[in-house]
C-alpha atoms as a PDB file:
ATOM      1  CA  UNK A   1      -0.912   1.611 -29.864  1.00  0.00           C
ATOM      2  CA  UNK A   2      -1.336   5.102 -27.935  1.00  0.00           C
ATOM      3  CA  UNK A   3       0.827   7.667 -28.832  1.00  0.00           C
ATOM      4  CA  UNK A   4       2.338   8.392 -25.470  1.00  0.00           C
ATOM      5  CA  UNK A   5       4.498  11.554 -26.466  1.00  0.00           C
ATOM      6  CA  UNK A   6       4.335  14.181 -24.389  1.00  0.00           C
ATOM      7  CA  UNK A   7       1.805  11.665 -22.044  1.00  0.00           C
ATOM      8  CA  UNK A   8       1.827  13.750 -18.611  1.00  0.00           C
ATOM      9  CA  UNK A   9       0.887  17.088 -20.907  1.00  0.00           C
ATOM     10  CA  UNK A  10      -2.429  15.687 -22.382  1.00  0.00           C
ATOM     11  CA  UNK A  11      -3.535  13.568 -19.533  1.00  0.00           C
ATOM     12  CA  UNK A  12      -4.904  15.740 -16.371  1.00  0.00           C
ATOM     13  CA  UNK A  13      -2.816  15.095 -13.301  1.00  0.00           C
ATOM     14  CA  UNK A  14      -4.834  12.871 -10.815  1.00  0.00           C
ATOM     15  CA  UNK A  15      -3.813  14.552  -7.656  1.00  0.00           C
ATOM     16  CA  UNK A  16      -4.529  12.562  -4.676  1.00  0.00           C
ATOM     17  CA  UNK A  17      -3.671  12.168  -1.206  1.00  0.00           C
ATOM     18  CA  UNK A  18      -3.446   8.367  -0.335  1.00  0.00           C
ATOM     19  CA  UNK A  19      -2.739   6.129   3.208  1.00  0.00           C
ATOM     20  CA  UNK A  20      -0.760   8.019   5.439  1.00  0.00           C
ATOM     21  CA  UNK A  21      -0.065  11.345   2.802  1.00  0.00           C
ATOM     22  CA  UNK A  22       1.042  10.533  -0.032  1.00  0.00           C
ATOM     23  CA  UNK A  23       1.240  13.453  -2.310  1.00  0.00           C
ATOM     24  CA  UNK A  24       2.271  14.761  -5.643  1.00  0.00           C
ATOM     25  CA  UNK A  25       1.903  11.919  -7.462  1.00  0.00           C
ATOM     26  CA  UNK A  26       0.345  10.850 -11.124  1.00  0.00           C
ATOM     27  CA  UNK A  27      -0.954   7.656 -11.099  1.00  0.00           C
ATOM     28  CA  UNK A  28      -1.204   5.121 -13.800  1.00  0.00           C
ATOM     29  CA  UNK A  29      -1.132   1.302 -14.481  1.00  0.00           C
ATOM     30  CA  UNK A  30       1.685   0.074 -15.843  1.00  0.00           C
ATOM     31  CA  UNK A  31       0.812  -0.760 -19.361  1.00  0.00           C
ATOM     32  CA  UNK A  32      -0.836   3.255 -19.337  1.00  0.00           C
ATOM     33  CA  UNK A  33      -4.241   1.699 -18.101  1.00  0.00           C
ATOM     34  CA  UNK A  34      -7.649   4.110 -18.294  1.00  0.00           C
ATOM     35  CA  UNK A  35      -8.630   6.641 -15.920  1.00  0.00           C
ATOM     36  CA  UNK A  36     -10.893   3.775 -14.706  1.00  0.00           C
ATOM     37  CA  UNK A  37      -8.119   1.696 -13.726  1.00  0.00           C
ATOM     38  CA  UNK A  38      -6.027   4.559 -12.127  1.00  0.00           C
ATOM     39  CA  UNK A  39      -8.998   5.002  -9.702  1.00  0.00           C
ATOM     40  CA  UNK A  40      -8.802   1.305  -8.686  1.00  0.00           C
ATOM     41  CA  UNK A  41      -5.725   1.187  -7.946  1.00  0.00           C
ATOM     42  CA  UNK A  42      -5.945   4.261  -5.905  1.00  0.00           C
ATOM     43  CA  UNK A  43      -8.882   2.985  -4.024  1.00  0.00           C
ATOM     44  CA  UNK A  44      -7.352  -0.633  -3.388  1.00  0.00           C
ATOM     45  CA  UNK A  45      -4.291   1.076  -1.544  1.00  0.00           C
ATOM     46  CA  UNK A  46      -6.460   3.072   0.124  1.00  0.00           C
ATOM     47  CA  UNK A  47      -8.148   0.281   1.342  1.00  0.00           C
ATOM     48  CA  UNK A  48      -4.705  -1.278   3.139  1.00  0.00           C
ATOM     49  CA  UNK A  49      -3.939  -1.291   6.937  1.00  0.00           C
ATOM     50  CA  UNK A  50      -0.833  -1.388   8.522  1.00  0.00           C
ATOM     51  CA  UNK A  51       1.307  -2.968   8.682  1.00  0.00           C
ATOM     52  CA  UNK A  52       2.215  -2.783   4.690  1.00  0.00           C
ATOM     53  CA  UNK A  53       4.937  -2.155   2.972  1.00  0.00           C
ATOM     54  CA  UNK A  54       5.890  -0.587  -0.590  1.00  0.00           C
ATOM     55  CA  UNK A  55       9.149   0.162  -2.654  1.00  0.00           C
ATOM     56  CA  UNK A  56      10.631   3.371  -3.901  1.00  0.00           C
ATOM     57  CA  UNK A  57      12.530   3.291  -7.008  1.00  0.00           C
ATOM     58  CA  UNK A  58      13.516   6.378  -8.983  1.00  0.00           C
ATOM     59  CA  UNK A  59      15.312   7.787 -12.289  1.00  0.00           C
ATOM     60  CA  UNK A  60      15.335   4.304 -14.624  1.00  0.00           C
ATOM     61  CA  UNK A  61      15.504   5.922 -17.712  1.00  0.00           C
ATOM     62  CA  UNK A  62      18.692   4.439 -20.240  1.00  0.00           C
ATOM     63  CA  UNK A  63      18.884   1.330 -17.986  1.00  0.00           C
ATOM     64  CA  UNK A  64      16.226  -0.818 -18.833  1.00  0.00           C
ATOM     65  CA  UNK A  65      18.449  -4.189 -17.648  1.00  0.00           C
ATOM     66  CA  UNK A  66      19.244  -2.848 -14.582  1.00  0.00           C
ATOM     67  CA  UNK A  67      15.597  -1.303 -13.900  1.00  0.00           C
ATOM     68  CA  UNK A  68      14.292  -4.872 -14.869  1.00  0.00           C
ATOM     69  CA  UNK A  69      16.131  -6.206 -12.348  1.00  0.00           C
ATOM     70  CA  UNK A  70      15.255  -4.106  -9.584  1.00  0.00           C
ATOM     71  CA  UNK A  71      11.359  -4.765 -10.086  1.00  0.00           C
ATOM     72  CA  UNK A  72      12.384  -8.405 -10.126  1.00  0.00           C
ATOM     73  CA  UNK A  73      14.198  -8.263  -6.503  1.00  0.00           C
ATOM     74  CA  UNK A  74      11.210  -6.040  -5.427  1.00  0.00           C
ATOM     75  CA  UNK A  75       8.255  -8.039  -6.724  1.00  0.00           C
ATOM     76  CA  UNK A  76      10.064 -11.011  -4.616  1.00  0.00           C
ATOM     77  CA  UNK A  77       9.369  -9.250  -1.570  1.00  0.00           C
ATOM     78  CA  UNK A  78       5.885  -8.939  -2.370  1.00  0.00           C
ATOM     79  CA  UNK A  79       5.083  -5.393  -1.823  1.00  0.00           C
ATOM     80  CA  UNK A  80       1.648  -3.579  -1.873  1.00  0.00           C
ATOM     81  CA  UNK A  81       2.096  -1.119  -4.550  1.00  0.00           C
ATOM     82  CA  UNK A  82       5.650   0.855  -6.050  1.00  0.00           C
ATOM     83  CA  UNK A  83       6.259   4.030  -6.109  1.00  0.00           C
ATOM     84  CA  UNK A  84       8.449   5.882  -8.942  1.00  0.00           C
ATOM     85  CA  UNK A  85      10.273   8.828  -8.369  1.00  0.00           C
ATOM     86  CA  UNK A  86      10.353  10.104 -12.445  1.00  0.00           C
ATOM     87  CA  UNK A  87      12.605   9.685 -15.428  1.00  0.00           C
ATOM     88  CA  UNK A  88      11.549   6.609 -16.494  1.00  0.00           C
ATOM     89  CA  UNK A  89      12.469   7.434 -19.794  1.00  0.00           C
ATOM     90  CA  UNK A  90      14.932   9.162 -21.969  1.00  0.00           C
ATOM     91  CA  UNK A  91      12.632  11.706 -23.289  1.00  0.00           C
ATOM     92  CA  UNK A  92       8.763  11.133 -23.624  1.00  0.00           C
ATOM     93  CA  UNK A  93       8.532   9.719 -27.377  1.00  0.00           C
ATOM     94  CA  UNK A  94       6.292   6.388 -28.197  1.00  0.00           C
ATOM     95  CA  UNK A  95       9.102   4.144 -28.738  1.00  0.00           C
ATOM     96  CA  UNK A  96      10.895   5.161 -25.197  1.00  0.00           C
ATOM     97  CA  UNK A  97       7.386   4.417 -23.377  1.00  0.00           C
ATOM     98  CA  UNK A  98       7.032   1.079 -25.218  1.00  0.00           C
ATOM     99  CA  UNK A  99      10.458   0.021 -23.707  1.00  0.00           C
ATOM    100  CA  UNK A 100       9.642   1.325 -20.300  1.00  0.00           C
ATOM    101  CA  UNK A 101       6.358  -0.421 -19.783  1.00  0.00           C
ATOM    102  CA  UNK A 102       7.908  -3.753 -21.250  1.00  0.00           C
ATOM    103  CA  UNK A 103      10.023  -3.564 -19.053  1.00  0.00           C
ATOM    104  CA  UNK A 104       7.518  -3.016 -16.728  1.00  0.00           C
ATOM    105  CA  UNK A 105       5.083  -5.703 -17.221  1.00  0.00           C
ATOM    106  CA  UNK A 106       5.763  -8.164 -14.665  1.00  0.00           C
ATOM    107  CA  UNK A 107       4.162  -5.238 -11.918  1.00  0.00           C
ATOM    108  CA  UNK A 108       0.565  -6.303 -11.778  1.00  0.00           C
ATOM    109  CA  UNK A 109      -0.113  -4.454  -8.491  1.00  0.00           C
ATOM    110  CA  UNK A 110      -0.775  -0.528  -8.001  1.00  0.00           C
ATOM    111  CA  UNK A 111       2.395   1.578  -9.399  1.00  0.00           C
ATOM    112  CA  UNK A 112       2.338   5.395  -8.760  1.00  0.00           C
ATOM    113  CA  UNK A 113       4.785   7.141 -11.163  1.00  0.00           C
ATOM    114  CA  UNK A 114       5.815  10.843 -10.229  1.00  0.00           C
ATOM    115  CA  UNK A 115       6.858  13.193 -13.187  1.00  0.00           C
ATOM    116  CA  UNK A 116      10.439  13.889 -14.570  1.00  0.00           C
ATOM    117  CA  UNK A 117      11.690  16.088 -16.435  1.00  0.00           C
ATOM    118  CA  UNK A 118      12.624  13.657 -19.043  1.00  0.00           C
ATOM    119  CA  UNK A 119       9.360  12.295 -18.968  1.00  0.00           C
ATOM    120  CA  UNK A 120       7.516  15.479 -20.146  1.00  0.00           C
ATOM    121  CA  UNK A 121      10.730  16.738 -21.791  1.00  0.00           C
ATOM    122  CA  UNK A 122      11.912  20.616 -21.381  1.00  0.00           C
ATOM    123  CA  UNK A 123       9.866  23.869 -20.775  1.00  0.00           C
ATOM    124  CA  UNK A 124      10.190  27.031 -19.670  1.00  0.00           C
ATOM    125  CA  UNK A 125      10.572  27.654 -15.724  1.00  0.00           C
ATOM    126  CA  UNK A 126      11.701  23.733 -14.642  1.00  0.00           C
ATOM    127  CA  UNK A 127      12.561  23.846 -10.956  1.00  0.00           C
ATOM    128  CA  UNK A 128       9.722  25.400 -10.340  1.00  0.00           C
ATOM    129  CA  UNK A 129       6.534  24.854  -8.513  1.00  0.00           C
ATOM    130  CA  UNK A 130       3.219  26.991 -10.233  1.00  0.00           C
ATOM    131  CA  UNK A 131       1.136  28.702  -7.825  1.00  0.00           C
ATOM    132  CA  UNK A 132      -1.935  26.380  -9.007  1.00  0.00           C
ATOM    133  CA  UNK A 133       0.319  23.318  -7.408  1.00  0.00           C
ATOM    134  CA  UNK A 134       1.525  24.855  -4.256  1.00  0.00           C
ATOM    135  CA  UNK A 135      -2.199  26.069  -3.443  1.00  0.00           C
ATOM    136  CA  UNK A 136      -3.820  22.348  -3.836  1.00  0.00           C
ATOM    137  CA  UNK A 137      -0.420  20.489  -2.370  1.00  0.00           C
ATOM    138  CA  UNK A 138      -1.066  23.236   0.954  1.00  0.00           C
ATOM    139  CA  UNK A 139      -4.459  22.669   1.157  1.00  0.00           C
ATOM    140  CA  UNK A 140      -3.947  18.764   1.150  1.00  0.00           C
ATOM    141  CA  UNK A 141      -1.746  18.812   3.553  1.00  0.00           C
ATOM    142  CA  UNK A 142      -3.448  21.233   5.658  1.00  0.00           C
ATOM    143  CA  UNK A 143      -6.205  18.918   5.672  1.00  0.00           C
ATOM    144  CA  UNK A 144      -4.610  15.609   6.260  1.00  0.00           C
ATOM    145  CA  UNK A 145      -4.141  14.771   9.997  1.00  0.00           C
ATOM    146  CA  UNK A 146      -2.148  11.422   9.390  1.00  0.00           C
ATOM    147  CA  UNK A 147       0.927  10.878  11.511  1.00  0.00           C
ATOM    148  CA  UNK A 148       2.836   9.869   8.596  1.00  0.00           C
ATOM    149  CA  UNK A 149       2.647  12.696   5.763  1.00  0.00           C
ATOM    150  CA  UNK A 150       5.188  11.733   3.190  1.00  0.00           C
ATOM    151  CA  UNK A 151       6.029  13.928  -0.110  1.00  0.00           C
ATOM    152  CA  UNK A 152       7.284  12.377  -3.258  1.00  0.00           C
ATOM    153  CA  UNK A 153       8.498  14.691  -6.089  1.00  0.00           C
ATOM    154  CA  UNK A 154      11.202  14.474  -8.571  1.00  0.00           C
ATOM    155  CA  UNK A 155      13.657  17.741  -8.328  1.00  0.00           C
ATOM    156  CA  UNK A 156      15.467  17.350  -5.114  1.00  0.00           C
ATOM    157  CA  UNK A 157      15.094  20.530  -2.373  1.00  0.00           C
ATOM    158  CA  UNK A 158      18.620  20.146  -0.929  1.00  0.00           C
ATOM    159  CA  UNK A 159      21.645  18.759  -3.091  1.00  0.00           C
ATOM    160  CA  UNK A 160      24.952  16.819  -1.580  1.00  0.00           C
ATOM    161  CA  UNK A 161      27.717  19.367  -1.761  1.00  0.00           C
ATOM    162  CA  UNK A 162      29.298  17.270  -4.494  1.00  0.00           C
ATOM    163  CA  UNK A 163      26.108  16.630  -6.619  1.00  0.00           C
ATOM    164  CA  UNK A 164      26.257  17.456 -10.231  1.00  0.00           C
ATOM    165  CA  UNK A 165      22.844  18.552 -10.302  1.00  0.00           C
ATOM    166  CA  UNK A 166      23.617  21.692  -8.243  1.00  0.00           C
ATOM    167  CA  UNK A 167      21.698  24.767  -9.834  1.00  0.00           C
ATOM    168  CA  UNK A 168      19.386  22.452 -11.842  1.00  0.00           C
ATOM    169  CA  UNK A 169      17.108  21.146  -8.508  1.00  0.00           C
ATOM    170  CA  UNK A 170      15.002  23.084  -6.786  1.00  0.00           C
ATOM    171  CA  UNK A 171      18.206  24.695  -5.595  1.00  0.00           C
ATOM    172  CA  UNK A 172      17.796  26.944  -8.107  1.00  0.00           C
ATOM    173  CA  UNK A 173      15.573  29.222  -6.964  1.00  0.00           C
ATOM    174  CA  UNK A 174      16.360  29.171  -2.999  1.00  0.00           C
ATOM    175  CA  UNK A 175      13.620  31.570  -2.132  1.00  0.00           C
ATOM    176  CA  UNK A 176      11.070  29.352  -3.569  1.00  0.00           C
ATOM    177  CA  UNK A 177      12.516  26.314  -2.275  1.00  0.00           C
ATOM    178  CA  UNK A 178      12.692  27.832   1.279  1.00  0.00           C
ATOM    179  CA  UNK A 179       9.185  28.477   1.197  1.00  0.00           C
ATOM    180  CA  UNK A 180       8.619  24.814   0.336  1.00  0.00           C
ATOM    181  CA  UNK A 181      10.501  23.764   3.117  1.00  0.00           C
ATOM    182  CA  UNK A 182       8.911  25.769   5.539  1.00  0.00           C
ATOM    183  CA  UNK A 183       5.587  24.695   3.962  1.00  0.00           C
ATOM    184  CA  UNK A 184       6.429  21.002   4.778  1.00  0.00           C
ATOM    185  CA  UNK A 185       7.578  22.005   8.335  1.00  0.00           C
ATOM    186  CA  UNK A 186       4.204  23.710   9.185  1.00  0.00           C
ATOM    187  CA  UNK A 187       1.452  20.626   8.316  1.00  0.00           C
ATOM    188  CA  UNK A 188       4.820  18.007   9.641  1.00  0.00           C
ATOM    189  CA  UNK A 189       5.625  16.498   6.782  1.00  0.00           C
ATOM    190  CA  UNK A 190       8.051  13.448   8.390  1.00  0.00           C
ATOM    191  CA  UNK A 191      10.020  12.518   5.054  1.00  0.00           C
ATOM    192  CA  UNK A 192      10.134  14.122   1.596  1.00  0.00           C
ATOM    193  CA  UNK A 193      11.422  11.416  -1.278  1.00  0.00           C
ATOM    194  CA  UNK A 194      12.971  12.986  -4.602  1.00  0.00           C
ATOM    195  CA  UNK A 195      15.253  11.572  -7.389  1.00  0.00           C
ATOM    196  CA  UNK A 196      16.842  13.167 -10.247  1.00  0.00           C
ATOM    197  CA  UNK A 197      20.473  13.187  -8.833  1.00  0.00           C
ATOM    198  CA  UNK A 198      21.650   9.788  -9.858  1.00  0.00           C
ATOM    199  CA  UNK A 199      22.460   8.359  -6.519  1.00  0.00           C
ATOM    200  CA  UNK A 200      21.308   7.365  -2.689  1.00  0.00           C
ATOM    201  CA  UNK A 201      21.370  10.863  -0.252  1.00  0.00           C
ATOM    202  CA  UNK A 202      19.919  10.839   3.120  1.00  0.00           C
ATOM    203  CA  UNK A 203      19.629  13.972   5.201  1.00  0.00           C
ATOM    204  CA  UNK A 204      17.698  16.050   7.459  1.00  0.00           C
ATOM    205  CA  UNK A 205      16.463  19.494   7.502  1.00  0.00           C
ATOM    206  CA  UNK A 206      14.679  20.711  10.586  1.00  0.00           C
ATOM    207  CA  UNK A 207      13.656  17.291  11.635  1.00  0.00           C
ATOM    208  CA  UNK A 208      12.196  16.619   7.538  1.00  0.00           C
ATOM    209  CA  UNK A 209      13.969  13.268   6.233  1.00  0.00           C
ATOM    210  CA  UNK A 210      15.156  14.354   3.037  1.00  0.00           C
ATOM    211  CA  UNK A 211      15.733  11.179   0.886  1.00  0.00           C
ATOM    212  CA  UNK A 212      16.727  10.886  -2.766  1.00  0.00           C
ATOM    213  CA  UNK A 213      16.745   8.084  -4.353  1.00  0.00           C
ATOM    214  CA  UNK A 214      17.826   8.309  -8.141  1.00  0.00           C
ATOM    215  CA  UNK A 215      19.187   4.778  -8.484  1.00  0.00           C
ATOM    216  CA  UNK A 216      16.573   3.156 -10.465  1.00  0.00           C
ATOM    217  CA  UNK A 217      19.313   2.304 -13.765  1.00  0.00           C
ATOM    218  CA  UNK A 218      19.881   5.822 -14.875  1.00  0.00           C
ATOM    219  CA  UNK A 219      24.069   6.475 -15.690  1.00  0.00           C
ATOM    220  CA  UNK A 220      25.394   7.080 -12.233  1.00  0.00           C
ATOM    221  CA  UNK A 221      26.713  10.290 -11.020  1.00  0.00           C
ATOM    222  CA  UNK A 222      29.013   9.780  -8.058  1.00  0.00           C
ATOM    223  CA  UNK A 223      31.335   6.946  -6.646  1.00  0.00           C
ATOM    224  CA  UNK A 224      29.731   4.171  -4.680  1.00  0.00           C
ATOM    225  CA  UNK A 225      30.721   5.534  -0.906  1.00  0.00           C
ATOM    226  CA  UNK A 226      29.245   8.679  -2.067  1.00  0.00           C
ATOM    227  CA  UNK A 227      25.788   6.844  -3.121  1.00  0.00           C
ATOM    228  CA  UNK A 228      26.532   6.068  -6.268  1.00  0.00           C
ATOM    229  CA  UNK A 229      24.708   2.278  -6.374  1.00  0.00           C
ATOM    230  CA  UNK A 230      21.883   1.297  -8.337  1.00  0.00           C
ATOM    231  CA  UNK A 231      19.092   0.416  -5.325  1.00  0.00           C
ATOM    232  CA  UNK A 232      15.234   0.598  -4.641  1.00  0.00           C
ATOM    233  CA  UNK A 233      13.958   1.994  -1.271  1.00  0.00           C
ATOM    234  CA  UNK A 234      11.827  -0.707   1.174  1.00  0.00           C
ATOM    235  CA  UNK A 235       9.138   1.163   3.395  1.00  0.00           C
ATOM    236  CA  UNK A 236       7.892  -0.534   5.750  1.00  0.00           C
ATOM    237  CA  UNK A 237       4.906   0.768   7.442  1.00  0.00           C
ATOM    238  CA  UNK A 238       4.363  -0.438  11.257  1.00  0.00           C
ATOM    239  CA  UNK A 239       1.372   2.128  12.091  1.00  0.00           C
ATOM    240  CA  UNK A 240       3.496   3.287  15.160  1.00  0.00           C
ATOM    241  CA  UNK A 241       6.519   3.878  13.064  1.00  0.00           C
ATOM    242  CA  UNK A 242       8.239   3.686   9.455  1.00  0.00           C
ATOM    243  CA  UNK A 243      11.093   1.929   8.549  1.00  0.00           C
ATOM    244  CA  UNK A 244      13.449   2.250   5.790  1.00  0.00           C
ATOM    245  CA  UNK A 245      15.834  -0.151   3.878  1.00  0.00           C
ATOM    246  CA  UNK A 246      17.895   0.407   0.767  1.00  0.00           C
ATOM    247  CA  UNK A 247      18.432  -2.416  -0.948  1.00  0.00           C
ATOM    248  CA  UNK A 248      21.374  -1.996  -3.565  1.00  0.00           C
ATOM    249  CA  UNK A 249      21.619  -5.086  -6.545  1.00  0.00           C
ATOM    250  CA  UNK A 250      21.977  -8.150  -5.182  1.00  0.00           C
ATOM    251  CA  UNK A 251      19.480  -6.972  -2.198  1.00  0.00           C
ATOM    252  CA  UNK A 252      22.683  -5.436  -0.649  1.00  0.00           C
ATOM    253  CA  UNK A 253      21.516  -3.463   2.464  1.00  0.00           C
ATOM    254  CA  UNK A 254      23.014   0.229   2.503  1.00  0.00           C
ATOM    255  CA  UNK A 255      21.013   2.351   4.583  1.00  0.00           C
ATOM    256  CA  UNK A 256      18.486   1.780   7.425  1.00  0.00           C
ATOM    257  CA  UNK A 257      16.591   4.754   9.134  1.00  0.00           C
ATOM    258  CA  UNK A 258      13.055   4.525  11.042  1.00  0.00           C
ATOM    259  CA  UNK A 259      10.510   7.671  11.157  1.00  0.00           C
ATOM    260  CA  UNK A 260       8.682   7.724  14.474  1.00  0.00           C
END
């Protein structure tokens, strides 16, 4: 059995700009599949047309039942692939990996996992982006010239004024943050996805849908009319436009928005 402590620090970070602009993701199978397999699964969703659709699930870690559960309502729905926004586990040590990708077996199709901070566990500057990352993630997007560019990272840019994660997101350091944002805005980046706050936020920033979804079976953080529901995110890709449904347990319908 593979030691996966500390995973995300020994393996290299596949970075890879897929469909319509996906970015800043690590990709791996679900049962922490080879290299080899990563790049099939990146090159069968490359391969899709719309219309598709895929699911958006973030920040799972300490609620395996409820994460299990999820998957289940989303696999019914029969999805192309699943993106995951990080913190899928408590903190990255072999026994917390085995439980997440149990819990994970019944997804047999392409799952995209971004990195938490629990999944890598602390370091030195967190909340921040190295200049090595903001050079490649500008030159993809500088390059891409999808309609849809769509950014999915784990520390959230812009926090609800109640959020207990204030000062711990990107927030931190507003400068850089600002200079992310304004990044985005010049290569028109539609929607950024992030998770970490334990809860559903929608919200715009100079026409940018900023979306976190941190919902995923994590201990919740707010009160349920301020988004604090366990849910999964349903994109549904129309080639003309995007639509968006969050689905809370019980398939629940919360939130609807459509990116044109």
């Amino acid at each position: 059995m593979k030691n996966f402590e500390n995973y995300f620090k020994k393996e290299k970070w596949i970075k890879v700009l897929l469909l319509f602009g996906i970015v800043f993701l690590v990709p791996f199978s679900s049962g922490a599949g080879s290299i080899r397999d990563v790049s099939q699964a990146i090159e069968k969703v490359q391969s899709i047309k719309p219309p598709f659709q895929f699911a958006v699930i973030g920040d799972s870690r300490d609620g395996e039942k409820v994460y299990a559960y999820l998957i289940k309502r989303i696999l019914k729905r029969k999805p192309d692939f699943i993106i995951h926004l990080g913190d899928m586990v408590p903190s990255p040590r072999e026994r917390e990996w085995q439980e997440f990708f149990e819990a994970s077996k019944p997804i047999t199709l392409p799952f995209f996992p971004v990195v938490g901070n629990h999944d890598v566990g602390t370091g030195k500057d967190k909340c921040r982006i190295s200049k090595e990352q903001r050079s490649w993630l500008e030159g993809v997007l500088s390059s891409s010239k999808e309609k849809f560019k769509l950014v999915f990272i784990h520390r959230p840019l812009f926090l609800p004024l109640d959020s207990l994660k204030a000062g711990r997101a990107l927030d931190k350091y507003p400068v850089e943050r600002d200079e992310l944002h304004r990044l985005f805005l010049k290569n028109k980046v539609k929607a950024v996805f992030e998770a970490d706050d334990h809860r559903y936020d929608r919200r715009e920033e100079d026409g940018i849908l900023y979306l976190i979804s941190g919902g995923g079976g994590a201990p919740l953080y707010t009160t349920e009319k301020r988004g604090g529901y366990f849910h999964y995110v349903w994109i549904s890709d129309e080639k003309e436009k995007i639509e968006g449904e969050v689905a809370a347990l019980e398939s629940k319908v919360q939130d609807r928005f459509v990116m044109e």
